[in-house]
C-alpha atoms as a PDB file:
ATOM      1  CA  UNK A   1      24.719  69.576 118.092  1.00  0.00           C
ATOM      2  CA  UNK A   2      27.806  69.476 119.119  1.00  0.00           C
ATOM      3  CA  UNK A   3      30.954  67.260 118.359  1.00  0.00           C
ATOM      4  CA  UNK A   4      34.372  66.305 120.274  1.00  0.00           C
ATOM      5  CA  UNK A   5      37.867  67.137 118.533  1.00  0.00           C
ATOM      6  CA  UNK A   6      40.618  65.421 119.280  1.00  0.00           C
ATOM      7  CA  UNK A   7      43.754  67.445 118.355  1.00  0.00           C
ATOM      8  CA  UNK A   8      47.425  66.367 117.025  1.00  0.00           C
ATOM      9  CA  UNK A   9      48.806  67.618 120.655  1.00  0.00           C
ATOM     10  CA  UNK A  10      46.398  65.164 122.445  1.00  0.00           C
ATOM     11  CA  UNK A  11      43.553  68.335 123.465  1.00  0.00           C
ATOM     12  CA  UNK A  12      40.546  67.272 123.595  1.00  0.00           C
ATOM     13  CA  UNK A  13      37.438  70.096 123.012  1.00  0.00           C
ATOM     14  CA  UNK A  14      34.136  70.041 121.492  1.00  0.00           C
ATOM     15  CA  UNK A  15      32.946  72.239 118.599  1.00  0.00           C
ATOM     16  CA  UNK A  16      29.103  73.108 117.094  1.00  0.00           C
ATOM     17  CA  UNK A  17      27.817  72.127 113.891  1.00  0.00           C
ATOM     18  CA  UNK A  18      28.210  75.357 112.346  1.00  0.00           C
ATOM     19  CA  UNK A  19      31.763  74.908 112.702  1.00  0.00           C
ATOM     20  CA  UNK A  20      32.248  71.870 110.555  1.00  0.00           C
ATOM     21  CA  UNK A  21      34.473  72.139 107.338  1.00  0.00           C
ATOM     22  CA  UNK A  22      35.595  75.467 108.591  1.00  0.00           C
ATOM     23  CA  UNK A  23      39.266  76.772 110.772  1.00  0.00           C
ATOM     24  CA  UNK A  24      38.762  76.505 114.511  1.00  0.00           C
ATOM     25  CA  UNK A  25      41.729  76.870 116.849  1.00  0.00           C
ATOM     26  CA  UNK A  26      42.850  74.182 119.154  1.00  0.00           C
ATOM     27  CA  UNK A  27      42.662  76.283 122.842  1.00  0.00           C
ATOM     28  CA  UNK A  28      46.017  74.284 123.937  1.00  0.00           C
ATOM     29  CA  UNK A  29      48.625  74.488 120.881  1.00  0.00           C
ATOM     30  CA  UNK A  30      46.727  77.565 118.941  1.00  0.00           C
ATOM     31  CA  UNK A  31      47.102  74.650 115.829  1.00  0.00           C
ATOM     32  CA  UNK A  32      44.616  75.883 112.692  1.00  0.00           C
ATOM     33  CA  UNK A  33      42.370  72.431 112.478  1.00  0.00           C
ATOM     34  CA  UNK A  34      39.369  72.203 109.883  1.00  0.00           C
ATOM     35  CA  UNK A  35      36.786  69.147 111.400  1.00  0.00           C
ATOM     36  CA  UNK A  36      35.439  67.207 108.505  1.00  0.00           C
ATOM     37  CA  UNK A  37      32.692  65.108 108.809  1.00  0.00           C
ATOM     38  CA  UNK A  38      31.328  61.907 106.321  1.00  0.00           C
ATOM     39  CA  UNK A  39      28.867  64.797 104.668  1.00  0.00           C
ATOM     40  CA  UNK A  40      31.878  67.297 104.324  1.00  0.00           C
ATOM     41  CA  UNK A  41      32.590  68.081 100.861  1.00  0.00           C
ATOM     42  CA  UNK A  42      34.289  64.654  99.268  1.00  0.00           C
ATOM     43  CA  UNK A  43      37.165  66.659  98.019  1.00  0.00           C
ATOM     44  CA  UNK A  44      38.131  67.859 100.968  1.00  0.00           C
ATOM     45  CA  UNK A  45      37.132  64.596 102.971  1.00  0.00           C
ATOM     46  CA  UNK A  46      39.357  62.445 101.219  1.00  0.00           C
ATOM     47  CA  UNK A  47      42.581  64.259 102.821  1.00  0.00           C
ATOM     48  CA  UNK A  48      41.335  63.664 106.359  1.00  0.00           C
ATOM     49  CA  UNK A  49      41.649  60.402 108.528  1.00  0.00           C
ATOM     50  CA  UNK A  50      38.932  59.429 109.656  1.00  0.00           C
ATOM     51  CA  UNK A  51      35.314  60.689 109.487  1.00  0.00           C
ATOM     52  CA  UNK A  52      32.249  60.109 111.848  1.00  0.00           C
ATOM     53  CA  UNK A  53      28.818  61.168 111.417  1.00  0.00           C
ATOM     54  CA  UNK A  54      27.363  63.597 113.981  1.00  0.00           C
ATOM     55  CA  UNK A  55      25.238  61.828 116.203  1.00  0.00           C
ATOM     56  CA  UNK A  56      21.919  62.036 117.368  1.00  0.00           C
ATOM     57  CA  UNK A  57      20.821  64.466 119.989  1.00  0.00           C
ATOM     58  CA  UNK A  58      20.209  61.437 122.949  1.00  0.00           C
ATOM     59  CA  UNK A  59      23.749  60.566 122.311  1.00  0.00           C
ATOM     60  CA  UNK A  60      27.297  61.354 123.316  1.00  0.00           C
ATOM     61  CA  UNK A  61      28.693  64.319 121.451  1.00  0.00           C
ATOM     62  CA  UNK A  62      30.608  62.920 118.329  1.00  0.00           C
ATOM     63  CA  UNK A  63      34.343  62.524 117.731  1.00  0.00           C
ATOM     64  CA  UNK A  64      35.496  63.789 113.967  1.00  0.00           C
ATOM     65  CA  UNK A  65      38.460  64.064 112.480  1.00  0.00           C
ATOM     66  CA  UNK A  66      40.635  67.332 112.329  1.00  0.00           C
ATOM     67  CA  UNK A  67      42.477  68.140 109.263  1.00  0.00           C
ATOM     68  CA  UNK A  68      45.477  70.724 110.465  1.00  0.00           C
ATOM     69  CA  UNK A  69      46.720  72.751 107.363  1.00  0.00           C
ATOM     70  CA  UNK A  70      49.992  74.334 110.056  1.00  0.00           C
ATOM     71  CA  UNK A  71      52.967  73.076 109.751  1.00  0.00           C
ATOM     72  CA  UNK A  72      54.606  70.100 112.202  1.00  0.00           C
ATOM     73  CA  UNK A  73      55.138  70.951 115.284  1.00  0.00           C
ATOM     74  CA  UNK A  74      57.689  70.007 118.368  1.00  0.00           C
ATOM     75  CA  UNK A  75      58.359  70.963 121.924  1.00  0.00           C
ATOM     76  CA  UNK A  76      59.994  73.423 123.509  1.00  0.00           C
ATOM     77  CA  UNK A  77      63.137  71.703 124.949  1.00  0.00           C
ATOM     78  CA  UNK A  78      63.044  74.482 127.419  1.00  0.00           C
ATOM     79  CA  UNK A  79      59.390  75.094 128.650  1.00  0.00           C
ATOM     80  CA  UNK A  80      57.712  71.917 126.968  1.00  0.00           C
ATOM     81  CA  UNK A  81      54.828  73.952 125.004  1.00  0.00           C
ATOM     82  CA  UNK A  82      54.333  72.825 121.618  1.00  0.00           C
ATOM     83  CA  UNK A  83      56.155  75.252 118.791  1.00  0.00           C
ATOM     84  CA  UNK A  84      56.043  74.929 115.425  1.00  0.00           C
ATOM     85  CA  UNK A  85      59.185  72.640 113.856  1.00  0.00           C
ATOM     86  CA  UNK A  86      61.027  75.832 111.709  1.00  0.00           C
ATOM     87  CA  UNK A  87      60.742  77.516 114.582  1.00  0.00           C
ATOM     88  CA  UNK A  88      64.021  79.618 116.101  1.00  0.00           C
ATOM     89  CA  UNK A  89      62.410  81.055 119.081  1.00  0.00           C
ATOM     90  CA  UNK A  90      59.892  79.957 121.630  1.00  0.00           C
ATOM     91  CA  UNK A  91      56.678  81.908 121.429  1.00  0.00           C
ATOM     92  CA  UNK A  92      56.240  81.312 124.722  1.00  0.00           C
ATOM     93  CA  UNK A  93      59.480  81.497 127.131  1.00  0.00           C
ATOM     94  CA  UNK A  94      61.260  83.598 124.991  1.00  0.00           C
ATOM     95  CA  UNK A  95      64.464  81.172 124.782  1.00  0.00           C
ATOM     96  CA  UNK A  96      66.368  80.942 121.232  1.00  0.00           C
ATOM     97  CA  UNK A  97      66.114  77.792 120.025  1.00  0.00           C
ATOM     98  CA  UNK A  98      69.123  78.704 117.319  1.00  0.00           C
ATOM     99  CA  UNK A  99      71.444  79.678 119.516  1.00  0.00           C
ATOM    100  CA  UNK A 100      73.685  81.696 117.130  1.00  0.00           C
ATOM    101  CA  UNK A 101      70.546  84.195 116.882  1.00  0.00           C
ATOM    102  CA  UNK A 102      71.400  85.320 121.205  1.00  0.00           C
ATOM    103  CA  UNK A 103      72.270  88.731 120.978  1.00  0.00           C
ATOM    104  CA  UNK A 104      75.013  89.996 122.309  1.00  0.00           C
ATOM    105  CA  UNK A 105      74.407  93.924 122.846  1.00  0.00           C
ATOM    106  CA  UNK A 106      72.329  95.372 125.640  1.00  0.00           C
ATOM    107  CA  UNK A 107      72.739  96.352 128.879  1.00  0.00           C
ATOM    108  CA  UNK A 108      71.384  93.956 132.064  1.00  0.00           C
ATOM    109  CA  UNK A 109      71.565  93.926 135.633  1.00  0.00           C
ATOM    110  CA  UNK A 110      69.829  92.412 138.267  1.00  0.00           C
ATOM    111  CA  UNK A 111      66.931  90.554 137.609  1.00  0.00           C
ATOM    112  CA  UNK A 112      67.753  89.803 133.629  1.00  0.00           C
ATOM    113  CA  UNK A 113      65.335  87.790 132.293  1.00  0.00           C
ATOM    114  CA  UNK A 114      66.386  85.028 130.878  1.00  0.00           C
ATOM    115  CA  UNK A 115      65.628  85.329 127.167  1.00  0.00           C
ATOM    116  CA  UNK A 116      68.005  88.553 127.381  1.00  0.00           C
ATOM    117  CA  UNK A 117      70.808  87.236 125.592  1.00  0.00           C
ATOM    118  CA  UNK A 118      74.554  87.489 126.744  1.00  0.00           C
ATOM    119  CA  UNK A 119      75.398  90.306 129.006  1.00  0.00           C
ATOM    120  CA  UNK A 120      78.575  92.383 128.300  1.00  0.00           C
ATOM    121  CA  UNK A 121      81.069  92.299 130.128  1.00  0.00           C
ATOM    122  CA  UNK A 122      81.111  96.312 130.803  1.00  0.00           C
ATOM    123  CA  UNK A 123      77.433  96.291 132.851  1.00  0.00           C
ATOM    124  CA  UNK A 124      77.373  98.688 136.020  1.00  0.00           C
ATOM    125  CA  UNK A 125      78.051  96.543 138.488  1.00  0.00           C
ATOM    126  CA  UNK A 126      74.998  95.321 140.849  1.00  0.00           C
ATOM    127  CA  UNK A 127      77.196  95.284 143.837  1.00  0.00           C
ATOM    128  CA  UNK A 128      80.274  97.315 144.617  1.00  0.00           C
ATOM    129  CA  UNK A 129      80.702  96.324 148.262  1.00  0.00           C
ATOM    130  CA  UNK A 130      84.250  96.334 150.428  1.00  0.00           C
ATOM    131  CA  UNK A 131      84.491  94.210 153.686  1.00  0.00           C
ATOM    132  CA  UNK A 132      82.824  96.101 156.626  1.00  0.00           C
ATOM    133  CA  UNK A 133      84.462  98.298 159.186  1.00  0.00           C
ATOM    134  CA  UNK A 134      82.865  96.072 161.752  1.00  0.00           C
ATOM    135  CA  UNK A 135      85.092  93.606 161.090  1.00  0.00           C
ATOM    136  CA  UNK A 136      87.772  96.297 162.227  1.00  0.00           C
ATOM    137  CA  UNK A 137      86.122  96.817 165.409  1.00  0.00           C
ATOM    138  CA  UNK A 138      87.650  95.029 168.369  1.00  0.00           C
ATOM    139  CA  UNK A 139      91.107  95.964 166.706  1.00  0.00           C
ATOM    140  CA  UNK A 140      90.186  99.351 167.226  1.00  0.00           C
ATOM    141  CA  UNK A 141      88.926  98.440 170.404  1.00  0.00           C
ATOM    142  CA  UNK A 142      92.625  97.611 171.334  1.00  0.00           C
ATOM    143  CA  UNK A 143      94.164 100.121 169.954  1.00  0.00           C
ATOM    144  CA  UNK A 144      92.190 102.348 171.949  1.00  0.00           C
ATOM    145  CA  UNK A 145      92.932 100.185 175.432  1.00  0.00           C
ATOM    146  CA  UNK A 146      97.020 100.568 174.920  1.00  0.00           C
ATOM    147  CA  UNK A 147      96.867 103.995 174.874  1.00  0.00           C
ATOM    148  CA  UNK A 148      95.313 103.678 177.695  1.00  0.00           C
ATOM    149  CA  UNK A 149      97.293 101.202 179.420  1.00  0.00           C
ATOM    150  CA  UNK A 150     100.170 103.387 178.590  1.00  0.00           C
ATOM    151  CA  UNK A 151      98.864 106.383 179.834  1.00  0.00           C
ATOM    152  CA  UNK A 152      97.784 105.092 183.208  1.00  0.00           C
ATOM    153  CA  UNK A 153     100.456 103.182 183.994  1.00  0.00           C
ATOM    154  CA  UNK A 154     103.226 106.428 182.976  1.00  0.00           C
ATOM    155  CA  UNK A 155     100.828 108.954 185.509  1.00  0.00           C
ATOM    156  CA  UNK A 156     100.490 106.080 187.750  1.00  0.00           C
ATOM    157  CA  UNK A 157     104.591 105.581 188.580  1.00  0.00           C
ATOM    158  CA  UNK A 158     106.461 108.431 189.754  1.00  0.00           C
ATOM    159  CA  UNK A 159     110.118 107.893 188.181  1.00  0.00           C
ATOM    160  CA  UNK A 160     107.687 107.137 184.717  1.00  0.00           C
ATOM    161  CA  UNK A 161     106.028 110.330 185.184  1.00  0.00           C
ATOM    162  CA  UNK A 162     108.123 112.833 183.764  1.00  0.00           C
ATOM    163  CA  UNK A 163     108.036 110.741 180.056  1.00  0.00           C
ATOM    164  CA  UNK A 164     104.142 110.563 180.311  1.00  0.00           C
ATOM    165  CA  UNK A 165     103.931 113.542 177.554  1.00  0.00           C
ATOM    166  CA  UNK A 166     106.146 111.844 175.164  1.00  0.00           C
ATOM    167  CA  UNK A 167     105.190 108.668 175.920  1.00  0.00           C
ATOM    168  CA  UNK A 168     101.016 109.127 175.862  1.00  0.00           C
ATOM    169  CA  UNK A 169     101.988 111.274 172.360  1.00  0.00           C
ATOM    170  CA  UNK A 170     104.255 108.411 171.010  1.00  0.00           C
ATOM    171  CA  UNK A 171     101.446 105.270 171.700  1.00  0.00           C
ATOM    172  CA  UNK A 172      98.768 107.917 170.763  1.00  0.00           C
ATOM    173  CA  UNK A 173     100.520 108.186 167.464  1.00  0.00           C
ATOM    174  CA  UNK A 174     101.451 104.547 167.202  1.00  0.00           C
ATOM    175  CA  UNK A 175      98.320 103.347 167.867  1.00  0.00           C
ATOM    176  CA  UNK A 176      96.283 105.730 165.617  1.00  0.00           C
ATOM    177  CA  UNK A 177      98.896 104.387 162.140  1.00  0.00           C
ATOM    178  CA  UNK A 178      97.691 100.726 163.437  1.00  0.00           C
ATOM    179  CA  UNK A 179      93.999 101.480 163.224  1.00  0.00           C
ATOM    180  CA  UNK A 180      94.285 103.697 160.397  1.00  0.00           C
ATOM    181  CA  UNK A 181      96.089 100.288 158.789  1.00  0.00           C
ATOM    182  CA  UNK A 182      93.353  98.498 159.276  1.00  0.00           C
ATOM    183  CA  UNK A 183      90.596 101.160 158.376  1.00  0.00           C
ATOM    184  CA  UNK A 184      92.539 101.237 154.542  1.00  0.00           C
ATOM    185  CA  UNK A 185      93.523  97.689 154.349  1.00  0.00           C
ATOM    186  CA  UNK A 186      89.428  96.666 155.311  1.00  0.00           C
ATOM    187  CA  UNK A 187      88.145  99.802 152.769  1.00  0.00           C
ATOM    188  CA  UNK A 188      91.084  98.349 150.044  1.00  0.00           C
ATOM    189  CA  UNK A 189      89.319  94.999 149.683  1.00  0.00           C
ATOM    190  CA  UNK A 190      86.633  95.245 147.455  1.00  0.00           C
ATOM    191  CA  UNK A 191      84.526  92.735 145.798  1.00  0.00           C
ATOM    192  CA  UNK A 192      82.057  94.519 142.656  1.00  0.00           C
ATOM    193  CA  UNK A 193      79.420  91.887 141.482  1.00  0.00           C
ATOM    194  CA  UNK A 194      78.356  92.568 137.720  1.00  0.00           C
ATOM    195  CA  UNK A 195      75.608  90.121 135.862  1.00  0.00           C
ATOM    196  CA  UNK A 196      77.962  87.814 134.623  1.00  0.00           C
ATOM    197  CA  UNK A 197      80.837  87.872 137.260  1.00  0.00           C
ATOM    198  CA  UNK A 198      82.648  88.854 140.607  1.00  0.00           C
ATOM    199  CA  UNK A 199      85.680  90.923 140.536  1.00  0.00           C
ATOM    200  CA  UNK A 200      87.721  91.023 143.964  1.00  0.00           C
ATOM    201  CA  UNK A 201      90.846  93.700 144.519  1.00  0.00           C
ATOM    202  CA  UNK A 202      92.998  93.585 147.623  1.00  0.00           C
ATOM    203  CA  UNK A 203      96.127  95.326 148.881  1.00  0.00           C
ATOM    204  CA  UNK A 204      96.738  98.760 149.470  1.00  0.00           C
ATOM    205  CA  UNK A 205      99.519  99.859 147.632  1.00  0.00           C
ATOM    206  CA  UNK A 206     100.194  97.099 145.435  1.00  0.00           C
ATOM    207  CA  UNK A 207      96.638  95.716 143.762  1.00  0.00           C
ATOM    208  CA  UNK A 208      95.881  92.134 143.542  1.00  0.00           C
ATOM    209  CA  UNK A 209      92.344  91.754 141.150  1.00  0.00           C
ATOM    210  CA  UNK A 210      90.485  88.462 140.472  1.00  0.00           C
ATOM    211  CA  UNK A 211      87.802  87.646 138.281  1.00  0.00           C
ATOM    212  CA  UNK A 212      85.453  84.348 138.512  1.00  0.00           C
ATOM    213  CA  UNK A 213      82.470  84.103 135.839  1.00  0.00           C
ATOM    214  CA  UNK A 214      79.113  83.189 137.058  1.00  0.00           C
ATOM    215  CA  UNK A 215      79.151  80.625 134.658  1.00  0.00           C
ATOM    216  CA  UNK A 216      81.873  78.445 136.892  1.00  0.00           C
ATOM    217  CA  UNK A 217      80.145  78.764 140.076  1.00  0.00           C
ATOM    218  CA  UNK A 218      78.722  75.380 141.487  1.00  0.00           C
ATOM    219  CA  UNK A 219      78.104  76.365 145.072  1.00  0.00           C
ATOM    220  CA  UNK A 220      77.588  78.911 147.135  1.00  0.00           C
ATOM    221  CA  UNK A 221      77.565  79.221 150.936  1.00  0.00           C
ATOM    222  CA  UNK A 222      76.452  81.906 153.351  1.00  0.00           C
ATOM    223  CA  UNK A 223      78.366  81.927 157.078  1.00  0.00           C
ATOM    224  CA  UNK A 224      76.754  84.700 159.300  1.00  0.00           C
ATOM    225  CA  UNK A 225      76.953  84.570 163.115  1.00  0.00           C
ATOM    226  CA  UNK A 226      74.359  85.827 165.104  1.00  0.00           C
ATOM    227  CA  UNK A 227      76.164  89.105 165.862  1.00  0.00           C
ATOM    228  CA  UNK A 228      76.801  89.315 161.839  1.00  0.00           C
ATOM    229  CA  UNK A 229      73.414  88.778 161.434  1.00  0.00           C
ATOM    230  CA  UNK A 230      72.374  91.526 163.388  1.00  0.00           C
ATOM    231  CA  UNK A 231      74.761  93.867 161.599  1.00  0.00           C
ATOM    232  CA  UNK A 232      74.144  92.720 158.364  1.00  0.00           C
ATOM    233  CA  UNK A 233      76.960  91.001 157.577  1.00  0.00           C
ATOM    234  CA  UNK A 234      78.982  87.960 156.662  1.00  0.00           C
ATOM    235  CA  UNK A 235      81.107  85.757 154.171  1.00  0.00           C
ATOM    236  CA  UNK A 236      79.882  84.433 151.285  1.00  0.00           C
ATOM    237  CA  UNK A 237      81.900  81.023 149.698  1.00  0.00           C
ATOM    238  CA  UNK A 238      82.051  80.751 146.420  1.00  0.00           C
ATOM    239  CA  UNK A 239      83.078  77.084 145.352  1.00  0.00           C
ATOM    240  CA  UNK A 240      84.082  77.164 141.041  1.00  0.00           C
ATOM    241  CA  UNK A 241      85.230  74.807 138.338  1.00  0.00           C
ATOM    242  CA  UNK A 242      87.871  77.048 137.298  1.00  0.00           C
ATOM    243  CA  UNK A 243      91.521  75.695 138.368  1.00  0.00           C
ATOM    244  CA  UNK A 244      92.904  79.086 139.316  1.00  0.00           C
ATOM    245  CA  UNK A 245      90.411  79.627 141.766  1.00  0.00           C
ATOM    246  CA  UNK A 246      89.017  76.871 143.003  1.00  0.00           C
ATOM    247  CA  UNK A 247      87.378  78.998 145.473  1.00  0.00           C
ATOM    248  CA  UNK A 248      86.051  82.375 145.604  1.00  0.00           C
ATOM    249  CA  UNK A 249      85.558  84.347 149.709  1.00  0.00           C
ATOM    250  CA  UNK A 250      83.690  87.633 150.008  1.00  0.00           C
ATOM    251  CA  UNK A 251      85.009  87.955 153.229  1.00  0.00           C
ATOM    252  CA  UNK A 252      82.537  89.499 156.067  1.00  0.00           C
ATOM    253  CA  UNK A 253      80.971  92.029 153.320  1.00  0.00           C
ATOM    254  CA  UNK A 254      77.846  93.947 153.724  1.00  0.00           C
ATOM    255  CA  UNK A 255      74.058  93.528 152.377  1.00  0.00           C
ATOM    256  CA  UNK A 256      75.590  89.271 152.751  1.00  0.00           C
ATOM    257  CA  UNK A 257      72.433  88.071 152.141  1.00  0.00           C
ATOM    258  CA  UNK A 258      71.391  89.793 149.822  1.00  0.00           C
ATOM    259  CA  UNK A 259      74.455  89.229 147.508  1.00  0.00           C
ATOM    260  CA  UNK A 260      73.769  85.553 148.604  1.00  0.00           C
ATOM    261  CA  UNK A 261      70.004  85.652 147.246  1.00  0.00           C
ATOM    262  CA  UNK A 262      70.892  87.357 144.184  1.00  0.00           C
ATOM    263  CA  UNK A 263      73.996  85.190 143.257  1.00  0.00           C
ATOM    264  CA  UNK A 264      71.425  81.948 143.911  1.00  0.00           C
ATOM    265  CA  UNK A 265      69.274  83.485 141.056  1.00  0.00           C
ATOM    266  CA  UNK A 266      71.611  84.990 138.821  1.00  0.00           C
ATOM    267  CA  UNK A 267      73.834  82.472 138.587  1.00  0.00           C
ATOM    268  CA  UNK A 268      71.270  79.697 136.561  1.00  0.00           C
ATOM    269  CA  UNK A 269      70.399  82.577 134.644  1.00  0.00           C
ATOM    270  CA  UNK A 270      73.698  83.372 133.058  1.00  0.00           C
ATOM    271  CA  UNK A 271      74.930  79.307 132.969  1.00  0.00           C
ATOM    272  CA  UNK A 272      71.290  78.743 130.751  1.00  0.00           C
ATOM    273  CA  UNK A 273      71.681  81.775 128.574  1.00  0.00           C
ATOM    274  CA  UNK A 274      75.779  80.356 127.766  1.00  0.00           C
ATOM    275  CA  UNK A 275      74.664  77.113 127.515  1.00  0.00           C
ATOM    276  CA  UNK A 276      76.309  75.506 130.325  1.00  0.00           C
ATOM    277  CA  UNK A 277      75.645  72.384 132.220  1.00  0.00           C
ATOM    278  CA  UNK A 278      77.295  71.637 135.318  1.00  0.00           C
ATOM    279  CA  UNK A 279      77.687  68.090 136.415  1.00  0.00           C
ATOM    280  CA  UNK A 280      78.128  67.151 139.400  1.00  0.00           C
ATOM    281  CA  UNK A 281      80.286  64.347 140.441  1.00  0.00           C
END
């Protein structure tokens, strides 16, 4: 014989006779129910709803009542499984329902799940990335075509021809402080990427840093060429609530889409574990 319960949470699953009067487990909330039937002990009857009588055999399988002795339960505002009501964390995604219980120690990086807590603000940084030499490469290119320019054009005139040694060594030297320029100012302009924020330095003798938190980022952008996609690189924009820097570039950088994909997923991880909502207008 068997008999249909119908659980506080709306599951519906069936049960044998042997199981009457005794704790069975609903398969959906894990809830402690004990069915009772009309020939259950009166004592115990009287607390439940509802009773029916097990049918016969030739008939559907009967409905009885369930008599839960857990406590009240509620949903998960975050993953919608049912919890019980004094509960402060979700069994089942992990996520603090007191939110004053988050800890705050640990170490993250990419890839933190969710239910980690607050990351501090000295994690090793995921990225540490400065813009690409490639960006450096037609300047170089130049460089390179003066001093030859130069050169051909002081072998190439005879009254020029006697200043073609100091002349070649002056744009050879000129030329070389250009590119080197370039080579520092390029390697000078970092941007590190930690859990919870970007950190950009430029200049090369005096340092201008910036920092934007993940948690102010509302859009992100990826601009890549087809020759920066074969190289690897490009710019990713950073658009931010915060009024001192309204928006973020990591100009022509390498591993660009990567930083792009892992920004995209990082970034709704650190705004849910602070709490923030970002609305859109």
């Amino acid at each position: 014989m068997s008999y249909q319960i119908t659980c506080v949470c709306g599951n519906r699953f069936f049960i044998t006779d042997q199981q009457l009067g005794h704790h069975v487990t609903c398969p959906s909330c894990n809830r402690a129910l004990i069915p009772l039937t009309a020939q259950a002990d009166p004592a115990v009857a009287a607390d439940a709803a509802t009773a029916v009588a097990p049918s016969s055999p030739a008939t559907p399988p009967a409905t009885v009542t369930a008599v839960s002795n857990a406590e009240p339960t509620k949903r998960c505002p975050f993953c919608g499984e049912m919890i019980l009501e004094i509960a402060k964390k979700c069994k089942h995604c992990g996520e603090y329902l007191d939110r004053s219980m988050v800890p705050t120690s640990g170490t993250a990086g990419a890839g933190t799940p969710a239910d980690a807590g607050e990351i501090p603000n000295d994690t090793p940084p995921v990225f540490d990335l400065a813009v690409s030499q490639w960006e450096n490469f037609w300047k170089f290119i130049i460089c390179g075509t003066v001093v030859i320019l130069v050169s051909a054009t002081l072998l190439m005139i005879r009254e020029l021809r006697q200043y073609a040694p100091l002349g070649i060594t002056g744009t050879v030297v000129i030329m070389a402080f250009i590119a080197w320029f370039f080579y520092i100012a390029a390697k000078n302009s970092r941007c590190i990427i930690r859990p919870n924020r970007i950190e950009t330095e430029t200049g090369i003798f005096a340092k201008e840093n910036d920092t934007c938190d993940l948690i102010h980022i509302v859009d992100l952008d990826l601009h890549q060429g087809l020759v920066q996609r074969m190289l690897g690189i490009g710019t990713v924009v950073i658009k931010t609530t915060d009024a001192t820097t309204p928006q973020l570039l990591l100009y022509q950088i390498p591993q660009a889409r990567k930083v792009y994909k892992y920004l995209q997923d990082q970034v709704p991880i650190v705004q849910k574990q602070r709490g923030v909502i970002i609305v859109k207008q």
